[in-house]
PDB file of N, CA and C in Angstrom:
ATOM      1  N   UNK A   1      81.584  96.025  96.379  1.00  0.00           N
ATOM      2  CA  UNK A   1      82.556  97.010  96.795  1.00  0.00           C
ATOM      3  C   UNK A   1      83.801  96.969  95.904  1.00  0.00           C
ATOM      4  N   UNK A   2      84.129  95.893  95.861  1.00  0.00           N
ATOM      5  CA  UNK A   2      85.548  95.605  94.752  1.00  0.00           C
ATOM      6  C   UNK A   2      85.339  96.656  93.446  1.00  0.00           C
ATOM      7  N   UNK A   3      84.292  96.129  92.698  1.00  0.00           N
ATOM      8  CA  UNK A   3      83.843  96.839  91.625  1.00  0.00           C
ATOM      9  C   UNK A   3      84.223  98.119  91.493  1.00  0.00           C
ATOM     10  N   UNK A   4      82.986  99.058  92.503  1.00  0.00           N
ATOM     11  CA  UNK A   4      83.496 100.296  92.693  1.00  0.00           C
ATOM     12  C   UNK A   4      84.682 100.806  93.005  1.00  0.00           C
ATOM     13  N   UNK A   5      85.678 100.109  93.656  1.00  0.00           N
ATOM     14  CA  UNK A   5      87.232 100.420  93.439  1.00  0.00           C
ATOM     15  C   UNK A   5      88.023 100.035  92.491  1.00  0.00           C
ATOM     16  N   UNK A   6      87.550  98.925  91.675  1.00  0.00           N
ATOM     17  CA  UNK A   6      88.257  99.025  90.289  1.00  0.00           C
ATOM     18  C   UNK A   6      87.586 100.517  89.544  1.00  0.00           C
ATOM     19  N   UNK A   7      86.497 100.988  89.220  1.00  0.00           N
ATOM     20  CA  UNK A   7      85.989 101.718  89.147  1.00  0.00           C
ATOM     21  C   UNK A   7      86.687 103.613  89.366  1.00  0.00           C
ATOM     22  N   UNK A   8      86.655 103.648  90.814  1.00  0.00           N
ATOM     23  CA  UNK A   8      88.137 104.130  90.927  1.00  0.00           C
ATOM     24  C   UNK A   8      89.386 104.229  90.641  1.00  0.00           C
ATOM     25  N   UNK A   9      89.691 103.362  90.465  1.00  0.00           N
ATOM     26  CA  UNK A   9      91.119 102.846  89.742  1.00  0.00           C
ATOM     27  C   UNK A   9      90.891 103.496  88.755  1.00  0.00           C
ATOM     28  N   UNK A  10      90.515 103.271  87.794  1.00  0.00           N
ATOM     29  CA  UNK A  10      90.060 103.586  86.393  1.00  0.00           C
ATOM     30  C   UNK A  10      89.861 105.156  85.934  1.00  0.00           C
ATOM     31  N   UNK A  11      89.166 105.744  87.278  1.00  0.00           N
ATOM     32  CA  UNK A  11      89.283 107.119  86.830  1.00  0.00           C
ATOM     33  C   UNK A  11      90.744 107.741  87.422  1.00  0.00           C
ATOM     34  N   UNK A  12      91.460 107.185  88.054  1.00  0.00           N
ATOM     35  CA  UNK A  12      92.656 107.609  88.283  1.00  0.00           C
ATOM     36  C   UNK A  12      93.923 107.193  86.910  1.00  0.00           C
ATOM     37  N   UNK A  13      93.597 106.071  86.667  1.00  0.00           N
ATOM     38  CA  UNK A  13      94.365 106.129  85.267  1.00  0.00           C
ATOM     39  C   UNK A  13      94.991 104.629  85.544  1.00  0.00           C
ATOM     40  N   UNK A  14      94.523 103.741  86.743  1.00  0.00           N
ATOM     41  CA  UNK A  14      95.635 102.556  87.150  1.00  0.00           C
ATOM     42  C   UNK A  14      94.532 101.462  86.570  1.00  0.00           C
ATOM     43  N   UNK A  15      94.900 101.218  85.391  1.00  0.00           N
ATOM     44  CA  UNK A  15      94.333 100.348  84.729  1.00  0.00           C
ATOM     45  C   UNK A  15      94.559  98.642  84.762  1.00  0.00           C
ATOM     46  N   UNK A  16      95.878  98.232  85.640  1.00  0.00           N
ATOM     47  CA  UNK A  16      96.259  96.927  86.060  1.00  0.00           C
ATOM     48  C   UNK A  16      95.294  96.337  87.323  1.00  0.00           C
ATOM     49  N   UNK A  17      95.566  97.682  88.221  1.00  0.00           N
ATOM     50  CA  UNK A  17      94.798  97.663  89.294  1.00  0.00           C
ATOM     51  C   UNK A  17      93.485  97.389  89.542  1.00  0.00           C
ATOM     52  N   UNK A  18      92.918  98.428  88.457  1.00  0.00           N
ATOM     53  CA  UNK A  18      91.171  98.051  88.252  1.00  0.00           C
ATOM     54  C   UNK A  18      91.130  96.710  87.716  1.00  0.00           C
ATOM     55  N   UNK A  19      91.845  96.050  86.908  1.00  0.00           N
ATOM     56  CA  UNK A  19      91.889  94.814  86.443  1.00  0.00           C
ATOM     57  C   UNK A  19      92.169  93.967  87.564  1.00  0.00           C
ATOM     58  N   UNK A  20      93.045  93.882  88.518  1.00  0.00           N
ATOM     59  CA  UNK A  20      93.086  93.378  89.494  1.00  0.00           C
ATOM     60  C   UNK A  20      91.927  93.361  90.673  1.00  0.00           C
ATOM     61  N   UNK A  21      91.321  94.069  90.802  1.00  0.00           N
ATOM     62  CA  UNK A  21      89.780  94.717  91.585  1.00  0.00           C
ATOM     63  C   UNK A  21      88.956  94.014  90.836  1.00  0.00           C
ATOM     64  N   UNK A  22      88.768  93.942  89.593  1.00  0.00           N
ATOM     65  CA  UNK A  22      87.796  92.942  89.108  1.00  0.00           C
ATOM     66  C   UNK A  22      88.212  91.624  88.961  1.00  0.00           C
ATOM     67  N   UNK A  23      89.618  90.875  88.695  1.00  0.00           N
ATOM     68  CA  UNK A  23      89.746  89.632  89.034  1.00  0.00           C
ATOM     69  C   UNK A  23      89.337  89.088  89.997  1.00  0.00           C
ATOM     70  N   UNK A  24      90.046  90.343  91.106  1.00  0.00           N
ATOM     71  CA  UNK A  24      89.528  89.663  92.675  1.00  0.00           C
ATOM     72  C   UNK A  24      87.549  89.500  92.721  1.00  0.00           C
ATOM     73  N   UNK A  25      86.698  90.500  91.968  1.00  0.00           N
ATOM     74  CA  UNK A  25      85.536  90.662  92.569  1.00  0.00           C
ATOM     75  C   UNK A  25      85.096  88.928  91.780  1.00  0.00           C
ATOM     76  N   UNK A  26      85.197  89.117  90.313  1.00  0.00           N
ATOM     77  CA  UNK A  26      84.980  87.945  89.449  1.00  0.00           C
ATOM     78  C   UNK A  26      84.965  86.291  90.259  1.00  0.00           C
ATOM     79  N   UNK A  27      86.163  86.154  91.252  1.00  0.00           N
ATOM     80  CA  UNK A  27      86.291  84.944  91.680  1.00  0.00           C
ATOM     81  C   UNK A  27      85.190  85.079  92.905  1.00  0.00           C
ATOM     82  N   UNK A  28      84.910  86.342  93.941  1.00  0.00           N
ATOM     83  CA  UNK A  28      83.441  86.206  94.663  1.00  0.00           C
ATOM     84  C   UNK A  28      82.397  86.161  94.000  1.00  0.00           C
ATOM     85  N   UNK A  29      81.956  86.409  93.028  1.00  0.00           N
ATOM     86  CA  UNK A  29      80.955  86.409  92.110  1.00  0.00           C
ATOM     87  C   UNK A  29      80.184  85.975  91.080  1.00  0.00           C
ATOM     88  N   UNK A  30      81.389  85.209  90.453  1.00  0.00           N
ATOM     89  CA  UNK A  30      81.611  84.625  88.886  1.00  0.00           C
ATOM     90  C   UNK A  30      80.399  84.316  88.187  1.00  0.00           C
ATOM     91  N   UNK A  31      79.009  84.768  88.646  1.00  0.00           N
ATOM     92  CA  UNK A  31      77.639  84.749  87.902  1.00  0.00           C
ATOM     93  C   UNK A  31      77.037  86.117  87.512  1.00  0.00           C
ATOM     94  N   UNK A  32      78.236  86.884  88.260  1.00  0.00           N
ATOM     95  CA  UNK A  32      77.441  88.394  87.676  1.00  0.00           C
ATOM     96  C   UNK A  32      78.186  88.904  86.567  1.00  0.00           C
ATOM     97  N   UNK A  33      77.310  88.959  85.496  1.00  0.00           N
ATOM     98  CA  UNK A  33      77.081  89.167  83.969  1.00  0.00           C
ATOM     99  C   UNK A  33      78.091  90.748  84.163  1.00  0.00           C
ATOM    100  N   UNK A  34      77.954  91.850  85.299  1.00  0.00           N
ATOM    101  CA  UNK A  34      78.612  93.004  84.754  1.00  0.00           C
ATOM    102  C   UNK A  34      79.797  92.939  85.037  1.00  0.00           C
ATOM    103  N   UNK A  35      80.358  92.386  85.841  1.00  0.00           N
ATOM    104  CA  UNK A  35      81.920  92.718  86.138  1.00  0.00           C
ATOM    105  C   UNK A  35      82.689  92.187  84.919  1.00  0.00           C
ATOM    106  N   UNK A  36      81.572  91.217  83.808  1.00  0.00           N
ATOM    107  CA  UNK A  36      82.351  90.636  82.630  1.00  0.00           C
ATOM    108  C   UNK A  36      82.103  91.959  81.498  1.00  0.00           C
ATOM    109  N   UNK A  37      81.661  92.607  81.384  1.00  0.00           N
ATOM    110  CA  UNK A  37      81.240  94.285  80.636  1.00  0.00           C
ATOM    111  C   UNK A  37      82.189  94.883  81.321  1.00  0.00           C
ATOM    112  N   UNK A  38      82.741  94.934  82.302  1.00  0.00           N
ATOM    113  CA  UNK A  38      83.810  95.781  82.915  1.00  0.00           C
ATOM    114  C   UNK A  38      84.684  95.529  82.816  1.00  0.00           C
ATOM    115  N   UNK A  39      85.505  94.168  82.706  1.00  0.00           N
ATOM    116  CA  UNK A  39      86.617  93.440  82.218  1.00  0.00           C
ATOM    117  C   UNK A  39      86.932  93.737  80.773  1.00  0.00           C
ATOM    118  N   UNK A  40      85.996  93.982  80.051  1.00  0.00           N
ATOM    119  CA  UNK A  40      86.091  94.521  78.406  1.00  0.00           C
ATOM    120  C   UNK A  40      86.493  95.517  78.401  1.00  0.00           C
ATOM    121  N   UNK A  41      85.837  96.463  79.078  1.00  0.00           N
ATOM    122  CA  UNK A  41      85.837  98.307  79.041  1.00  0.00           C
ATOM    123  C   UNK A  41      87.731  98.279  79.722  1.00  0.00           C
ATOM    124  N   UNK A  42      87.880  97.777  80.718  1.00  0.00           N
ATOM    125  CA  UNK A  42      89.407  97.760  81.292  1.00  0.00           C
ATOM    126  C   UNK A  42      90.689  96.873  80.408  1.00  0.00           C
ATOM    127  N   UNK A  43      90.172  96.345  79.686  1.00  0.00           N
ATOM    128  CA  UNK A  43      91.560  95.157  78.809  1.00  0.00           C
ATOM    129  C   UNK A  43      91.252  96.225  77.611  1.00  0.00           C
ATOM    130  N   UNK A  44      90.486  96.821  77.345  1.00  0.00           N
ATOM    131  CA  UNK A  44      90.366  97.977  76.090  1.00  0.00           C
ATOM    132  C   UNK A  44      91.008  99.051  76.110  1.00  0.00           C
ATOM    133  N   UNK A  45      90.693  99.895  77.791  1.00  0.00           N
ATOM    134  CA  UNK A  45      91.096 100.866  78.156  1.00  0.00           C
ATOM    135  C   UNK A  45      92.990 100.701  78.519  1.00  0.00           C
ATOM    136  N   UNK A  46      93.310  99.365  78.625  1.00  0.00           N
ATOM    137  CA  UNK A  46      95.034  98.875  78.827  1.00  0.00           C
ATOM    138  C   UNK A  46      95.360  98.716  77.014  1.00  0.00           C
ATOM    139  N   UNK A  47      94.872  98.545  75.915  1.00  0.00           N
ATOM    140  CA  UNK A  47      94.932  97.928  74.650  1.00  0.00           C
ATOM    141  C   UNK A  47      95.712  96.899  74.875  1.00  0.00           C
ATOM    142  N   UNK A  48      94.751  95.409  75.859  1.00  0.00           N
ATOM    143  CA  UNK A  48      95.078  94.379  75.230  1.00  0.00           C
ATOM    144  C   UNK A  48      94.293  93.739  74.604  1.00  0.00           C
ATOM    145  N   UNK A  49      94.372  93.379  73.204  1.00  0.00           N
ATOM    146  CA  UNK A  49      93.305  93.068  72.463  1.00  0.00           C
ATOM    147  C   UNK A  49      92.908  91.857  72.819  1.00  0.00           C
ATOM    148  N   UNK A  50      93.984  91.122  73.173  1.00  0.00           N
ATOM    149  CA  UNK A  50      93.730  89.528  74.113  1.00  0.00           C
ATOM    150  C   UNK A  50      92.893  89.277  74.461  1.00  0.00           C
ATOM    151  N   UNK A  51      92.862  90.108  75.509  1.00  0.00           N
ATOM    152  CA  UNK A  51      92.535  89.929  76.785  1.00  0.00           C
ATOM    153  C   UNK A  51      90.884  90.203  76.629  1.00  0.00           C
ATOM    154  N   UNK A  52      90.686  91.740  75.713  1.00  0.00           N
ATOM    155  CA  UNK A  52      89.884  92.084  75.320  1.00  0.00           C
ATOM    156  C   UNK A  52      88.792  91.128  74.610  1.00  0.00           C
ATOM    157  N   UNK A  53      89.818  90.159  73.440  1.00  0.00           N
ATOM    158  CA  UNK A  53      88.511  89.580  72.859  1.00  0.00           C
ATOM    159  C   UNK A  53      88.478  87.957  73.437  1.00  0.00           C
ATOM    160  N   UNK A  54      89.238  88.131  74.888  1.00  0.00           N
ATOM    161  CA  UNK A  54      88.432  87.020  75.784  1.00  0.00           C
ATOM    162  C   UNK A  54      87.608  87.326  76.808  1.00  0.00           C
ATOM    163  N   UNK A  55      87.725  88.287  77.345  1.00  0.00           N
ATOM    164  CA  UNK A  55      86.270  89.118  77.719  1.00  0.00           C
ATOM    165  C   UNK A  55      84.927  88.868  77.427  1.00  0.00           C
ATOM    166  N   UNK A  56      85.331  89.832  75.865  1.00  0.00           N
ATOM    167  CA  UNK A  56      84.241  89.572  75.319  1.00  0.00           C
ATOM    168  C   UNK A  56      83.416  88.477  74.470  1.00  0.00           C
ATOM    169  N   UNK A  57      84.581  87.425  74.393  1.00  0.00           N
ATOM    170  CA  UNK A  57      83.892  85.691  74.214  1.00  0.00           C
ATOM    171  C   UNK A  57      82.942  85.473  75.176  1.00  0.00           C
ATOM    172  N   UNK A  58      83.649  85.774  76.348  1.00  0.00           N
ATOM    173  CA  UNK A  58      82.892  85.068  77.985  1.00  0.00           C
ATOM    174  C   UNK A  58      81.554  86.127  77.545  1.00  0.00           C
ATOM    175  N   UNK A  59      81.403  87.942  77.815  1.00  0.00           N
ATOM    176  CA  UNK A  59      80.140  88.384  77.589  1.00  0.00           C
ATOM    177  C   UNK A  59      79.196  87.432  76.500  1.00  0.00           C
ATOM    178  N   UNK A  60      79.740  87.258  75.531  1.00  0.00           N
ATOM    179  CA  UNK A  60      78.740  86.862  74.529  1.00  0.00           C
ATOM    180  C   UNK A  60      78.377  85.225  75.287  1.00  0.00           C
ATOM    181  N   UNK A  61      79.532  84.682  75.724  1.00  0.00           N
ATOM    182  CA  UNK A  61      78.298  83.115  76.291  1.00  0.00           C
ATOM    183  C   UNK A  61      77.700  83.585  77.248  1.00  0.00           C
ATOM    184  N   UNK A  62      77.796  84.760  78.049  1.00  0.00           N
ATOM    185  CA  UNK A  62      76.685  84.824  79.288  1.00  0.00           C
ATOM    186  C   UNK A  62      75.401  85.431  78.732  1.00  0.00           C
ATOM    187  N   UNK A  63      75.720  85.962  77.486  1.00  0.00           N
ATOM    188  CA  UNK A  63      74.213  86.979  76.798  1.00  0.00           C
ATOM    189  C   UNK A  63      73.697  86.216  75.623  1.00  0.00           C
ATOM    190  N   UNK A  64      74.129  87.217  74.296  1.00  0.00           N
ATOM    191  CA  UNK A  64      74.290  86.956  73.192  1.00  0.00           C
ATOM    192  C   UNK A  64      75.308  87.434  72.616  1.00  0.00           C
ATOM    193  N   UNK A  65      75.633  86.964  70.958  1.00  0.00           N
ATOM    194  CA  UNK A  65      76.297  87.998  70.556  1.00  0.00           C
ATOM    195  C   UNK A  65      76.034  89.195  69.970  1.00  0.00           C
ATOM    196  N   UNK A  66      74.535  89.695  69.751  1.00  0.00           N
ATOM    197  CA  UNK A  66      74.272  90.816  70.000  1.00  0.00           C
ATOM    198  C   UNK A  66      75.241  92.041  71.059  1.00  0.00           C
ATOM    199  N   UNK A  67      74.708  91.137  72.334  1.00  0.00           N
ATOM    200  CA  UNK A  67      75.149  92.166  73.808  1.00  0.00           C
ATOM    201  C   UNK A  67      76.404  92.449  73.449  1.00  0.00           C
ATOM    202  N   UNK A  68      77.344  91.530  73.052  1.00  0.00           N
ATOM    203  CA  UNK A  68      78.693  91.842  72.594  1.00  0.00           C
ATOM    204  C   UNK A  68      79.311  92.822  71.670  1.00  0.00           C
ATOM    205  N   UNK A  69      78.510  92.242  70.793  1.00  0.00           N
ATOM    206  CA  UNK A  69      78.875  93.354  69.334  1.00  0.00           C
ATOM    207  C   UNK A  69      78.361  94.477  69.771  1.00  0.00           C
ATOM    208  N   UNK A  70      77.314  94.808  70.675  1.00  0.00           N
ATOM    209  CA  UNK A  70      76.783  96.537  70.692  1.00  0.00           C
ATOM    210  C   UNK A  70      77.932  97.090  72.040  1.00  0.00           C
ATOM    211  N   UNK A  71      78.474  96.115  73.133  1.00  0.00           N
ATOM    212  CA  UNK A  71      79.508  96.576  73.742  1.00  0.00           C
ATOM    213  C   UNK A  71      81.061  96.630  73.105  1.00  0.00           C
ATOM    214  N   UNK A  72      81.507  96.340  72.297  1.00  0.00           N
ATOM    215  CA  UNK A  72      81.996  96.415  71.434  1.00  0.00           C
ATOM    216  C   UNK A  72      81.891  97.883  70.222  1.00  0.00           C
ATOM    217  N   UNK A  73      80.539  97.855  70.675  1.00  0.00           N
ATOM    218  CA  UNK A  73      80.362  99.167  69.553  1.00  0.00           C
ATOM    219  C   UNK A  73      80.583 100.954  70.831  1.00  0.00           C
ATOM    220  N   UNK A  74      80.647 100.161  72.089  1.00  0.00           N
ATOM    221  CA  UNK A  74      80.583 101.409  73.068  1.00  0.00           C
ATOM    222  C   UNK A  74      82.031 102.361  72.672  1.00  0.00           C
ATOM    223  N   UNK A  75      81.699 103.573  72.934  1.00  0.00           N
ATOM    224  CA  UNK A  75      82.360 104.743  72.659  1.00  0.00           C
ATOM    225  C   UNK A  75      84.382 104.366  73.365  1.00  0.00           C
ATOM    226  N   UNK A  76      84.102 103.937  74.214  1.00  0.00           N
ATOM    227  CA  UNK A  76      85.246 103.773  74.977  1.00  0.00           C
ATOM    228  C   UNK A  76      85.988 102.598  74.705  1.00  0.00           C
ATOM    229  N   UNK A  77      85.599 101.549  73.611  1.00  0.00           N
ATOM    230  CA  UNK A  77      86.012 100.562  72.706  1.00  0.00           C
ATOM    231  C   UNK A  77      86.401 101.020  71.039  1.00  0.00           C
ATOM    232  N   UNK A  78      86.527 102.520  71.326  1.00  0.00           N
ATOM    233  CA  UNK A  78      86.412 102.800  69.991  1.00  0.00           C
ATOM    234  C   UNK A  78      88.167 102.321  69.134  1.00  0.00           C
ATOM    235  N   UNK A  79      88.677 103.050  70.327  1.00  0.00           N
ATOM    236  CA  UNK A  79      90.403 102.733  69.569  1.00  0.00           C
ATOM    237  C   UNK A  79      90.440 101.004  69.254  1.00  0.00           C
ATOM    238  N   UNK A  80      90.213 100.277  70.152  1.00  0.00           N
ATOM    239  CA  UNK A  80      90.310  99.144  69.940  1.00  0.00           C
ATOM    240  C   UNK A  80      89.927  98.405  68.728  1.00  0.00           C
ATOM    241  N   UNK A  81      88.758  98.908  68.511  1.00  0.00           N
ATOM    242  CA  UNK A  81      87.250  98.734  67.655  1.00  0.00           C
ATOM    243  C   UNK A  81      88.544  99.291  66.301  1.00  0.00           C
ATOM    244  N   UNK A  82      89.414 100.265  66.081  1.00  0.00           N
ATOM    245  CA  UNK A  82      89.716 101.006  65.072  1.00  0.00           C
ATOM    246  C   UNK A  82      90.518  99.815  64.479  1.00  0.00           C
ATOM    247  N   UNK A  83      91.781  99.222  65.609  1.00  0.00           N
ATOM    248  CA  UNK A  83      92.412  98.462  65.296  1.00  0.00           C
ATOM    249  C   UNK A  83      92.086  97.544  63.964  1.00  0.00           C
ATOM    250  N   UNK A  84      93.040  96.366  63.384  1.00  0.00           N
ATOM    251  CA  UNK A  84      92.984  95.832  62.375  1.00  0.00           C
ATOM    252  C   UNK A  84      92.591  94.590  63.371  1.00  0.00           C
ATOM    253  N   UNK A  85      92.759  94.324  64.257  1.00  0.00           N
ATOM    254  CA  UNK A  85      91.981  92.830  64.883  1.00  0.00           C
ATOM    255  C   UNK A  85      91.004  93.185  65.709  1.00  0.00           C
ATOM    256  N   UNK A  86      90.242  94.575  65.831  1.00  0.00           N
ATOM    257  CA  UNK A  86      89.377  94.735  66.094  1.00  0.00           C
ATOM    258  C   UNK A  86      88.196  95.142  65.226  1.00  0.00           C
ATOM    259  N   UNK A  87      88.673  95.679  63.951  1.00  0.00           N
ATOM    260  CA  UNK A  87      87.804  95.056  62.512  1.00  0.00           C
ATOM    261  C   UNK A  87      87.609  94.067  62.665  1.00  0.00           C
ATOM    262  N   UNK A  88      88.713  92.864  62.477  1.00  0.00           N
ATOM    263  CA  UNK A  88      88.201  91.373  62.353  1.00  0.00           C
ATOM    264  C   UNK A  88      86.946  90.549  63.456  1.00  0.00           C
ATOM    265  N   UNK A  89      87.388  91.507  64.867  1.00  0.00           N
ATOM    266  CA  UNK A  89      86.573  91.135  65.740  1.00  0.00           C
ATOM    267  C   UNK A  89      85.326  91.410  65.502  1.00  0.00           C
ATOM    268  N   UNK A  90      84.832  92.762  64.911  1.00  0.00           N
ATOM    269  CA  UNK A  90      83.826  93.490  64.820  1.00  0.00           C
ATOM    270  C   UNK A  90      82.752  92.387  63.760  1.00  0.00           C
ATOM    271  N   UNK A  91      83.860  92.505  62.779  1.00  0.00           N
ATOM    272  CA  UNK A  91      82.792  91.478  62.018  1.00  0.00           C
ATOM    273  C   UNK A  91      82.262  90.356  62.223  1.00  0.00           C
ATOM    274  N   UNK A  92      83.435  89.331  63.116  1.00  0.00           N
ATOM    275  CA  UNK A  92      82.701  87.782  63.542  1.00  0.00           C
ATOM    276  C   UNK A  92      81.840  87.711  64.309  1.00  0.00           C
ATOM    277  N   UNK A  93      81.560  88.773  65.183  1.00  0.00           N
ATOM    278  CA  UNK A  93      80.510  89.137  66.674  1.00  0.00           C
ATOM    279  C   UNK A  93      79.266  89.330  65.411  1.00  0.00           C
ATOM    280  N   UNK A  94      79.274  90.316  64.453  1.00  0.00           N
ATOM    281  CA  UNK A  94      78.396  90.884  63.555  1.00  0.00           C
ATOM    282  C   UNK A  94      78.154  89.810  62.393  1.00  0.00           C
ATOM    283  N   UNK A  95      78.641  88.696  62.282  1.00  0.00           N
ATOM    284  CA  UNK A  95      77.873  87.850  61.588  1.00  0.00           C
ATOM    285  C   UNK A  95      77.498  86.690  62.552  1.00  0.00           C
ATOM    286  N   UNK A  96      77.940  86.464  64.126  1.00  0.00           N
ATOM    287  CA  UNK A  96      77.061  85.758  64.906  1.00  0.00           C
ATOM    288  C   UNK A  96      75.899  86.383  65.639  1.00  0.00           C
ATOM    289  N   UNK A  97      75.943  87.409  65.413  1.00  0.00           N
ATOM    290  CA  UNK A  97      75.188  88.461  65.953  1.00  0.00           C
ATOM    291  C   UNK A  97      73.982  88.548  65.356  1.00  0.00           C
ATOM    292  N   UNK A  98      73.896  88.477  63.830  1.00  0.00           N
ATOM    293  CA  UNK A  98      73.020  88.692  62.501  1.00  0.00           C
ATOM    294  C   UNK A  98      72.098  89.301  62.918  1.00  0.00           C
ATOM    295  N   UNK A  99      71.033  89.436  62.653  1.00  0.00           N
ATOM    296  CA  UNK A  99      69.788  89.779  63.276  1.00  0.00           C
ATOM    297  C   UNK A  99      69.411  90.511  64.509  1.00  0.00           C
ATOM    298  N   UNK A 100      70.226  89.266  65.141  1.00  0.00           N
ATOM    299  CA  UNK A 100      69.761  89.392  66.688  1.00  0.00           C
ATOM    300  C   UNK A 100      70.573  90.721  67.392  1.00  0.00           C
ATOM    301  N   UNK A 101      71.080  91.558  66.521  1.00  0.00           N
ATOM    302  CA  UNK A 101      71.506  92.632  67.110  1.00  0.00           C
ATOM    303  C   UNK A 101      70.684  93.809  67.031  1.00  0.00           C
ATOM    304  N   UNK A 102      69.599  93.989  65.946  1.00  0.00           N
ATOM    305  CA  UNK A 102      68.484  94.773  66.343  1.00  0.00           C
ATOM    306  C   UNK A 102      67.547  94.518  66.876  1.00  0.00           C
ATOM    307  N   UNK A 103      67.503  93.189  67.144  1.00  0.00           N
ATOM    308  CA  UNK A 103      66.576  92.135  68.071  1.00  0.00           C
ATOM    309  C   UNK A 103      66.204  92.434  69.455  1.00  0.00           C
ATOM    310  N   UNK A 104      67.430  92.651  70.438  1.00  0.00           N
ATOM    311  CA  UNK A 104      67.691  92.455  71.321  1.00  0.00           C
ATOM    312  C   UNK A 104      68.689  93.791  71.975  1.00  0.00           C
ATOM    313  N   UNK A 105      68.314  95.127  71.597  1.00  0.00           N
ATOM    314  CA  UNK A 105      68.830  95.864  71.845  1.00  0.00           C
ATOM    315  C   UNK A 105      68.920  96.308  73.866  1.00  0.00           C
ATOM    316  N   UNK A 106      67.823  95.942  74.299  1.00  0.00           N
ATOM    317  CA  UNK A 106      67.764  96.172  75.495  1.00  0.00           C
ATOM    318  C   UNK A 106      68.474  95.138  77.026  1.00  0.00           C
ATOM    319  N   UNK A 107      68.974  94.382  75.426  1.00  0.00           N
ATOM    320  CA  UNK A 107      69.636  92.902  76.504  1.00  0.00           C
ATOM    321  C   UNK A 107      71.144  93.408  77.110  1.00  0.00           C
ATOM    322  N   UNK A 108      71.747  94.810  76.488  1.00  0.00           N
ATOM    323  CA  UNK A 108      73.544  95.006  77.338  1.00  0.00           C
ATOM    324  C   UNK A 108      73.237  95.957  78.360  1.00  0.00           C
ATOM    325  N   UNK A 109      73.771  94.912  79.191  1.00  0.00           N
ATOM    326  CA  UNK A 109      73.830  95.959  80.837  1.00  0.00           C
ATOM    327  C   UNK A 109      74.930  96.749  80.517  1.00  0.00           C
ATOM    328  N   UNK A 110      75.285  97.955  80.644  1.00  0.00           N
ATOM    329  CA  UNK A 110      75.878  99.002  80.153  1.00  0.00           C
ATOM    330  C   UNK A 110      77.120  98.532  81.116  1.00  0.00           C
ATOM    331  N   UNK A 111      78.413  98.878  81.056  1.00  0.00           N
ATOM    332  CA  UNK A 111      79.097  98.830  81.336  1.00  0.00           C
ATOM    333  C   UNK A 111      80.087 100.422  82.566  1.00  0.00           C
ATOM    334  N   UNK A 112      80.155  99.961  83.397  1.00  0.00           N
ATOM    335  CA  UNK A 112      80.145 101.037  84.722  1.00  0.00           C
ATOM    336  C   UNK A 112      81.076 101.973  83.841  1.00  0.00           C
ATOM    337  N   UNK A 113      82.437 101.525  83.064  1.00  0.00           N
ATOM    338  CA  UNK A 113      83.478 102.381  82.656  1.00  0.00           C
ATOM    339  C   UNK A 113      82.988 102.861  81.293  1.00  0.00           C
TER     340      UNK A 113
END
């Protein structure tokens, strides 16, 4: 339920909030792989790159870094992705990634936002 009201949040434009909706869901949950894809899509959608590329550290130890680098490559990561430390990001995911990013295309649970 949390989820879906960060979720909400999000299409209303309260981007602290949805972040707050998923902190709170994260501490009932802390084994489900999507609310950490949703924590990316929301620290992206705020531009904190921080926050963003601790997110997406945590996605990549719960997956690979495949799953990362192709969420990373999602449409709604794009500004971030444009940034000059999101180049840098792009590439270190994409040389831990190597291979295993056409490998394993079916491994990112898509992200709700």
């Amino acid at each position: 339920a949390l989820r879906e009201l960060a979720f909400q949040e999000v299409l209303r434009g309260d981007y602290p909030r949805a972040q707050h909706l998923l902190n709170r869901a994260l501490r009932a949950n802390p084994d489900w792989t999507p609310l950490y894809l949703d924590a990316v899509a929301v620290a992206a959608l705020r531009w904190r790159m921080d926050e963003t590329r601790e997110w997406l550290g945590e996605v990549e130890r719960r997956t690979n870094p495949a799953t990362a680098l192709r969420l990373l490559r999602e449409p709604a990561l794009a500004g971030i992705r444009r940034a000059r430390e999101g180049q840098a990001l792009e590439k270190e995911l994409a040389a831990r990634a190597g291979a295993a990013a056409a490998t394993y295309p079916d491994l990112l649970l898509a992200p709700k936002f």
